[in-house]
C-alpha atoms as a PDB file:
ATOM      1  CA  UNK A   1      22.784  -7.520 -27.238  1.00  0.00           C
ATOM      2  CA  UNK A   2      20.281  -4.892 -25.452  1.00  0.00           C
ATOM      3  CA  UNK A   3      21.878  -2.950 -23.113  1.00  0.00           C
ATOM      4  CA  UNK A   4      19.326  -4.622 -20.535  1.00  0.00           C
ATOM      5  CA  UNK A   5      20.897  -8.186 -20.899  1.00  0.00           C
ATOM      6  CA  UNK A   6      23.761  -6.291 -19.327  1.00  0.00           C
ATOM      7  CA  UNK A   7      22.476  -5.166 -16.211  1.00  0.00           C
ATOM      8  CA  UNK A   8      22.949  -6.741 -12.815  1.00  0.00           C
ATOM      9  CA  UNK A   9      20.291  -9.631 -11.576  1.00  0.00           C
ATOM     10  CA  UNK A  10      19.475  -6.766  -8.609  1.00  0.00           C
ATOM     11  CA  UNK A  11      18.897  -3.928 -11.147  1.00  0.00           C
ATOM     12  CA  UNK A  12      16.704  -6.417 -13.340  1.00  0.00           C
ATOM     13  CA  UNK A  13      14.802  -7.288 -10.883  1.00  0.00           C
ATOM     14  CA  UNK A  14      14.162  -3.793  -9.364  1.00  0.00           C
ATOM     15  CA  UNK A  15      13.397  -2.771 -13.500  1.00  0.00           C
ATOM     16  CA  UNK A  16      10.685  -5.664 -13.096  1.00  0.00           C
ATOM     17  CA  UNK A  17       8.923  -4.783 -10.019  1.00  0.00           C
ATOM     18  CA  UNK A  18       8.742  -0.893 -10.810  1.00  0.00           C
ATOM     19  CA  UNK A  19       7.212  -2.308 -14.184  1.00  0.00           C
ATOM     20  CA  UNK A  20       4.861  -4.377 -12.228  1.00  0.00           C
ATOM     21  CA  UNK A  21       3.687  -1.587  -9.829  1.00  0.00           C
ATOM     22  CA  UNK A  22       3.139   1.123 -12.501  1.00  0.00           C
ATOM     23  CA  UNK A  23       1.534  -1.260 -14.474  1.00  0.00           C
ATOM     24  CA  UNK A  24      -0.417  -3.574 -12.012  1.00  0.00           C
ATOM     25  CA  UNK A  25      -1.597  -0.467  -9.877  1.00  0.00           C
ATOM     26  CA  UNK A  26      -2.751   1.762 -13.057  1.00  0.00           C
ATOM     27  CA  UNK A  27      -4.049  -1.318 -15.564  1.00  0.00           C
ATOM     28  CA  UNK A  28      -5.121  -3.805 -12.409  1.00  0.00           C
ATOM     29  CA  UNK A  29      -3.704  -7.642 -12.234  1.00  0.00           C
ATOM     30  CA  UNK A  30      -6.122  -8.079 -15.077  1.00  0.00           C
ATOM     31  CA  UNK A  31      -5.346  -5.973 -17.602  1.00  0.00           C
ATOM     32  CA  UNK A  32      -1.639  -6.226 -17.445  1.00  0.00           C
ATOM     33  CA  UNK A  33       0.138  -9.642 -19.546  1.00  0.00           C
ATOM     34  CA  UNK A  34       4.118 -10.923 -19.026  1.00  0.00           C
ATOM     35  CA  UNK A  35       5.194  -8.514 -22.315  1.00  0.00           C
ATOM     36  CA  UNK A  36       3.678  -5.728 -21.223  1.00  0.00           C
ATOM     37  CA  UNK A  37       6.253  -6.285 -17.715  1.00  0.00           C
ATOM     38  CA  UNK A  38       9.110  -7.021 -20.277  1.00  0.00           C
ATOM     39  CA  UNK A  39       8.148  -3.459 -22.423  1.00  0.00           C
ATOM     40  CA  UNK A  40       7.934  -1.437 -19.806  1.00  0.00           C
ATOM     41  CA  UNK A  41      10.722  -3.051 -17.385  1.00  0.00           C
ATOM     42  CA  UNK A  42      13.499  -3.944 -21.021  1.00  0.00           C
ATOM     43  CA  UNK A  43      13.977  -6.811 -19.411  1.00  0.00           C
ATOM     44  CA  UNK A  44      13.958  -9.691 -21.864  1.00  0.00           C
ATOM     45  CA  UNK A  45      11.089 -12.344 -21.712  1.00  0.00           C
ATOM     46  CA  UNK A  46      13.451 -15.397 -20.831  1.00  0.00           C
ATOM     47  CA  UNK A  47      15.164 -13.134 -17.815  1.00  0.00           C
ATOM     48  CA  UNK A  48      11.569 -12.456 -16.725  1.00  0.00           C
ATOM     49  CA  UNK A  49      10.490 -15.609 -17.343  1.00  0.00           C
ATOM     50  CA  UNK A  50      13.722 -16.848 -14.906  1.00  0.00           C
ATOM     51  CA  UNK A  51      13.321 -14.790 -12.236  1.00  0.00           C
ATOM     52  CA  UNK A  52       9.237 -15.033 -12.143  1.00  0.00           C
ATOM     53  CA  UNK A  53       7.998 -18.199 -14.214  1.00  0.00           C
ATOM     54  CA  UNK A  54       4.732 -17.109 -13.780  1.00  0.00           C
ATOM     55  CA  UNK A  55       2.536 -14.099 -13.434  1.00  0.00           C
ATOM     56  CA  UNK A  56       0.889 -15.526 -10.670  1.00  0.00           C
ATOM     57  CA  UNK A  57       5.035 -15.890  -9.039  1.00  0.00           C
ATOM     58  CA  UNK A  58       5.613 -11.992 -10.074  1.00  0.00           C
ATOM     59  CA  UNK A  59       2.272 -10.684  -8.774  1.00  0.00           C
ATOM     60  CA  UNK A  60       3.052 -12.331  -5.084  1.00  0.00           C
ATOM     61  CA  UNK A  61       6.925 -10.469  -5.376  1.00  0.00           C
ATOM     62  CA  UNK A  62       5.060  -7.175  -6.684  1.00  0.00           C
ATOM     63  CA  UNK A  63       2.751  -7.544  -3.507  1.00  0.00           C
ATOM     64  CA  UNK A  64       5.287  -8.188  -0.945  1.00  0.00           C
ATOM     65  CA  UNK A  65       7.672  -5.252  -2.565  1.00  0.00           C
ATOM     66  CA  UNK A  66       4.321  -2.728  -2.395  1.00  0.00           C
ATOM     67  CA  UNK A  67       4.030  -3.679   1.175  1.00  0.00           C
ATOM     68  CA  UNK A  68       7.291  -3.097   1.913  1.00  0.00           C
ATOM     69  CA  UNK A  69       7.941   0.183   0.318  1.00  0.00           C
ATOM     70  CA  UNK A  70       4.711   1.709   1.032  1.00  0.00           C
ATOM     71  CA  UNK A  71       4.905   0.777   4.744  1.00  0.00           C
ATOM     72  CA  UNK A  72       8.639   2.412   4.817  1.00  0.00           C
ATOM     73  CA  UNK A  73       6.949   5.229   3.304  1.00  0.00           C
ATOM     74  CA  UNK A  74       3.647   5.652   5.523  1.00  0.00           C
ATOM     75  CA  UNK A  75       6.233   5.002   8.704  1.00  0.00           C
ATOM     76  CA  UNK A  76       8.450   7.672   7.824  1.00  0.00           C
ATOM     77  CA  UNK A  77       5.302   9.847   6.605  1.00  0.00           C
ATOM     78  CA  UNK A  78       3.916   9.721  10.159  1.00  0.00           C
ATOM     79  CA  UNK A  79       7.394  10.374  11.866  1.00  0.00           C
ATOM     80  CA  UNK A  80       7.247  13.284   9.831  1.00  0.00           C
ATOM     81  CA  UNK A  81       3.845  14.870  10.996  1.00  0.00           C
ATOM     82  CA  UNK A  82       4.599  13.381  14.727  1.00  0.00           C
ATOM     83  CA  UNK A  83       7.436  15.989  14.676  1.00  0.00           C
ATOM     84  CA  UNK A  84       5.535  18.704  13.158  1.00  0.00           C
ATOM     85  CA  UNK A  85       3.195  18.376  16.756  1.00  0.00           C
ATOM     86  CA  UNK A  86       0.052  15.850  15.337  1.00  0.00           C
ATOM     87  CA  UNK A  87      -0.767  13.425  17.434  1.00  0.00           C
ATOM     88  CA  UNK A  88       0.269   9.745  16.310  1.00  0.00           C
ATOM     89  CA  UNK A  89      -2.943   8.556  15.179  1.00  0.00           C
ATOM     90  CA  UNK A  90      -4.262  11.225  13.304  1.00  0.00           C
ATOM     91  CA  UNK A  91      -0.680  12.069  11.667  1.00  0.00           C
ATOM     92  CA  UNK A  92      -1.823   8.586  10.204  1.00  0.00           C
ATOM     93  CA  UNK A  93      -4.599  10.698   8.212  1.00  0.00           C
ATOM     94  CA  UNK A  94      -2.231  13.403   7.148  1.00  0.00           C
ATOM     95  CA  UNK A  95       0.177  11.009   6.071  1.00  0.00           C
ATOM     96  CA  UNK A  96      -2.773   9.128   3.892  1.00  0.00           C
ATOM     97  CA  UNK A  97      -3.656  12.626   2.924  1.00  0.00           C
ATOM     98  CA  UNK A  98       0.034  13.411   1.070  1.00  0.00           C
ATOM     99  CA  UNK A  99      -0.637  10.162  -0.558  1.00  0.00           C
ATOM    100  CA  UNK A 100      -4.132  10.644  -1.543  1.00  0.00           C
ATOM    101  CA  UNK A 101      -3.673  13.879  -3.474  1.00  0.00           C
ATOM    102  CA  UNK A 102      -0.310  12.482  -5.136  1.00  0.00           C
ATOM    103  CA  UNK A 103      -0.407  12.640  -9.094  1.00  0.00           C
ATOM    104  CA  UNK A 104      -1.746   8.458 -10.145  1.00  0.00           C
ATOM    105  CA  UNK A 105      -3.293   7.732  -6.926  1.00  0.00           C
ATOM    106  CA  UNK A 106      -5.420   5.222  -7.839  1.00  0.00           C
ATOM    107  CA  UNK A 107      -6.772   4.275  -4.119  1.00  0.00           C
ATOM    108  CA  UNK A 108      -4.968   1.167  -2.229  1.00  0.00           C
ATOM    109  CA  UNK A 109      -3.364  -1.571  -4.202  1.00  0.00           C
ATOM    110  CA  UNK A 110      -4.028  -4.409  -2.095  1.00  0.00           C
ATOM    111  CA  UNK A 111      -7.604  -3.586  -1.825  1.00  0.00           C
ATOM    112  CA  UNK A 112      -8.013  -3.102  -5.906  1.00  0.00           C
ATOM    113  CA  UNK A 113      -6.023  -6.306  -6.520  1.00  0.00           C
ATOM    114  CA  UNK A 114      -8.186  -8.200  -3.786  1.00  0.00           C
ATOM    115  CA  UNK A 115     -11.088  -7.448  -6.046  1.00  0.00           C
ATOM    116  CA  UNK A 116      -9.700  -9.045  -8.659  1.00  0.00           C
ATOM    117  CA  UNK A 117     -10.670 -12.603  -7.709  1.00  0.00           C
ATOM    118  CA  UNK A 118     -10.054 -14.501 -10.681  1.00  0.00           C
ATOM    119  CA  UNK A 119      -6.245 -13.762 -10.800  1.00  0.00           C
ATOM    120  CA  UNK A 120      -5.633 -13.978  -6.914  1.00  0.00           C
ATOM    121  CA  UNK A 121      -4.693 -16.904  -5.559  1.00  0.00           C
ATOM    122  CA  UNK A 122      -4.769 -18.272  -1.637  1.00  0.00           C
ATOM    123  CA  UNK A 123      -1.169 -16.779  -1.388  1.00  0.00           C
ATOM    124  CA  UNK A 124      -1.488 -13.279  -2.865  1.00  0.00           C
ATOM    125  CA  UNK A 125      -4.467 -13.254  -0.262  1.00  0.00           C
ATOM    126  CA  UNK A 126      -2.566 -13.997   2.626  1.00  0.00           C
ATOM    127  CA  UNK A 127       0.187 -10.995   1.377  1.00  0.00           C
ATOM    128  CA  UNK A 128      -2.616  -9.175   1.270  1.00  0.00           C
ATOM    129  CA  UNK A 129      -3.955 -10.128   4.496  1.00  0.00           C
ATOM    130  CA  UNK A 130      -0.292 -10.037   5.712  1.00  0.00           C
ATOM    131  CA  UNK A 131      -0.094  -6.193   4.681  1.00  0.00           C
ATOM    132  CA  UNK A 132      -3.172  -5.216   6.761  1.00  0.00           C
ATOM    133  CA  UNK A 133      -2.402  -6.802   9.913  1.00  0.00           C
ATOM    134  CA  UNK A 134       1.163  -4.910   9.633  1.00  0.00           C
ATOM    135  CA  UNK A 135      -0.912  -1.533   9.207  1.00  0.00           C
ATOM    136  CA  UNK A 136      -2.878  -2.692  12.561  1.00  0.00           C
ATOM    137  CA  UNK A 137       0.092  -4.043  14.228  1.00  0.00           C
ATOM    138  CA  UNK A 138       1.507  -0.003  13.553  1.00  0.00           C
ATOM    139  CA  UNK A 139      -1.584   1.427  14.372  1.00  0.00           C
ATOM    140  CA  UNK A 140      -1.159  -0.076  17.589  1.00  0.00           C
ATOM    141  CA  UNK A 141       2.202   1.071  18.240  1.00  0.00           C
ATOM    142  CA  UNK A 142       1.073   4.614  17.628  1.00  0.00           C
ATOM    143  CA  UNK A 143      -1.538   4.199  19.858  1.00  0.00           C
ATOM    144  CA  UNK A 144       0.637   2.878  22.529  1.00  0.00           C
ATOM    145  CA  UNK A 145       2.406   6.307  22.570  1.00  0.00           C
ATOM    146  CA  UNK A 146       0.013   8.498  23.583  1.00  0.00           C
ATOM    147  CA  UNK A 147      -2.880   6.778  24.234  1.00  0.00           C
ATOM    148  CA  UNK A 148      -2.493   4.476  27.012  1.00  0.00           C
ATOM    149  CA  UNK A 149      -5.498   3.933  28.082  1.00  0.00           C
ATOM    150  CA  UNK A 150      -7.269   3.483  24.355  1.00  0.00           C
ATOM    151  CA  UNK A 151      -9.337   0.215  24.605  1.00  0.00           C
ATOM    152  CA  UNK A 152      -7.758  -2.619  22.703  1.00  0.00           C
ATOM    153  CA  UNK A 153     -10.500  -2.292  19.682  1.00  0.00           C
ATOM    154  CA  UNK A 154      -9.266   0.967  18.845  1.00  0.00           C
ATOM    155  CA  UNK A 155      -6.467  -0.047  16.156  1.00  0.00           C
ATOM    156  CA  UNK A 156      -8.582  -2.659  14.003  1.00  0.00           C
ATOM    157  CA  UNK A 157     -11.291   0.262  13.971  1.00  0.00           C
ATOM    158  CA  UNK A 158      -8.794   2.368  12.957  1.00  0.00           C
ATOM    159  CA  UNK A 159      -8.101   0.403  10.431  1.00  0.00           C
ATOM    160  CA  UNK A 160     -11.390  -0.326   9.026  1.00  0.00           C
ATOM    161  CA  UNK A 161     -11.826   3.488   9.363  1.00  0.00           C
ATOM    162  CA  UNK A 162      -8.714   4.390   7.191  1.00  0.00           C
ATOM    163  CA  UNK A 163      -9.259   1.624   4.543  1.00  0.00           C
ATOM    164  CA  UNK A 164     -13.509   3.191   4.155  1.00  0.00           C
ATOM    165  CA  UNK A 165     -11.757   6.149   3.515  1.00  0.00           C
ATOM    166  CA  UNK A 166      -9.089   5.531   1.206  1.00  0.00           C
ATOM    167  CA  UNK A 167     -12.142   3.505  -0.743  1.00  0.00           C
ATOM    168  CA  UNK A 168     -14.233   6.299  -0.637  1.00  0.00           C
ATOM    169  CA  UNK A 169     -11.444   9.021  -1.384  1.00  0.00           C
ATOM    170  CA  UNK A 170     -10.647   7.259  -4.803  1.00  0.00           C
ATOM    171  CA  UNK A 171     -14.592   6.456  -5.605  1.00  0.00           C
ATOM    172  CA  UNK A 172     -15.126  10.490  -5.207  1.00  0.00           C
ATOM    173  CA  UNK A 173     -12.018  11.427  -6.350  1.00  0.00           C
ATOM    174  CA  UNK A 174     -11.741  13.497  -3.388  1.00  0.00           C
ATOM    175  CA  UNK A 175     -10.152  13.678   0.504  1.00  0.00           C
ATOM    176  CA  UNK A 176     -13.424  15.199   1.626  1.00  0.00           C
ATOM    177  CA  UNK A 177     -13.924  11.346   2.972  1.00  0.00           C
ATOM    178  CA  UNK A 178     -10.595  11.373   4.620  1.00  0.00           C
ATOM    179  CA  UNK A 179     -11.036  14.803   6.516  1.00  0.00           C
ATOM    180  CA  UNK A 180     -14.617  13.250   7.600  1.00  0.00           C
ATOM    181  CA  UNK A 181     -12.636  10.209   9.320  1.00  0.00           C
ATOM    182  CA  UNK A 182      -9.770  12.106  10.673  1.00  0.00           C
ATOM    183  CA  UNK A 183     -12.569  14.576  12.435  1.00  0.00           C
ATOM    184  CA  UNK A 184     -14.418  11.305  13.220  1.00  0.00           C
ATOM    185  CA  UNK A 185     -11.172   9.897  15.079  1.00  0.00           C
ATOM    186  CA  UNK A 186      -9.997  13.128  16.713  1.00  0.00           C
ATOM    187  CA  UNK A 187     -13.501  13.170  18.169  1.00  0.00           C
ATOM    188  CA  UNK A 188     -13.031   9.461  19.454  1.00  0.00           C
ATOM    189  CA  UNK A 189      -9.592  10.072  20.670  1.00  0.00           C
ATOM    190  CA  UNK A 190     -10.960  13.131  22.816  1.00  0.00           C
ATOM    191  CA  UNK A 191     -13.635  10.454  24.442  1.00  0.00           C
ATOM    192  CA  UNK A 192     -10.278   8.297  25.650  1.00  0.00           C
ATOM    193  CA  UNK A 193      -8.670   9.308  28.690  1.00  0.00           C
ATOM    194  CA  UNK A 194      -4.958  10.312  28.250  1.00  0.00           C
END
């Protein structure tokens, strides 16, 4: 018996979805099958196969468990440069920033995988859609702090703003895009009154 038929159904199934995401966000949906998962993860193939019985079942858990742990992430990220004096919005660029010039960064997951039409399916889309209305639902909470008086707009365009640039930033392999749309927004932010 492998020593992975003895760990816990919690442990197997974080050994699955850290498979998944390594795999998933450096191969794409596409190029990843079941036993590469089992490989990578030692899980064995019936274990997978009970906890996901399909790839299209473990690619909607891999979603959800991106958005979750990269949202925890970009939160605390934010918090971070908040308290070194940025201002809420544009910490949102230096936070994006950190992740940008990590080692693997391979632009944003949900965007890559949403260009993967033949594997998605109306439910991955709506994690996907899911995952950006969370990011403009924050956006607007940031906002909220120390902008009062932003117009309502201002989050979605933020938004829209931050995903061009992430796009860009991995097309370029560069953050010259992202310090263009943090200038952009600083500029913007100045035009508000406070």
């Amino acid at each position: 018996m492998s020593p992975a038929a003895n760990i816990s159904a919690d442990d197997a199934r974080r050994a699955v979805l850290q498979a998944a995401d390594e795999l998933f966000y450096a191969h794409g949906i596409g190029g990843v099958v079941m036993s590469d998962v089992r490989d990578s993860s030692g899980v064995s193939m019936r274990r997978l196969y009970a906890m996901y019985p399909s790839k299209s079942e473990l690619v909607a858990a891999w979603l959800t468990d991106r958005h979750d742990r990269w949202m925890t992430w970009f939160t605390a990220a934010v918090e971070r440069h908040v308290a070194g004096g940025a201002d809420p919005l544009l910490a949102t660029f230096d936070a994006i920033g950190e992740w940008v010039a990590a080692p693997g960064y391979r632009g944003c997951a949900f965007i890559n995988s949403l260009a993967e039409t033949s594997e998605l399916t109306d439910s991955h889309r709506t994690i996907i859609a899911d995952h950006k209305r969370d990011l403009v639902h924050h956006l607007a909470g940031l906002a909220a702090r120390d902008h009062h008086d932003a117009p309502e707009w201002l989050p979605a365009a933020l938004a829209v703003i931050i995903d061009g640039a992430i796009v860009q930033c991995t097309i370029f392999a560069s953050t010259e895009p992202l310090a263009a749309a943090r200038s952009a927004v600083r500029q913007l932010l100045e035009t508000i009154p406070a």
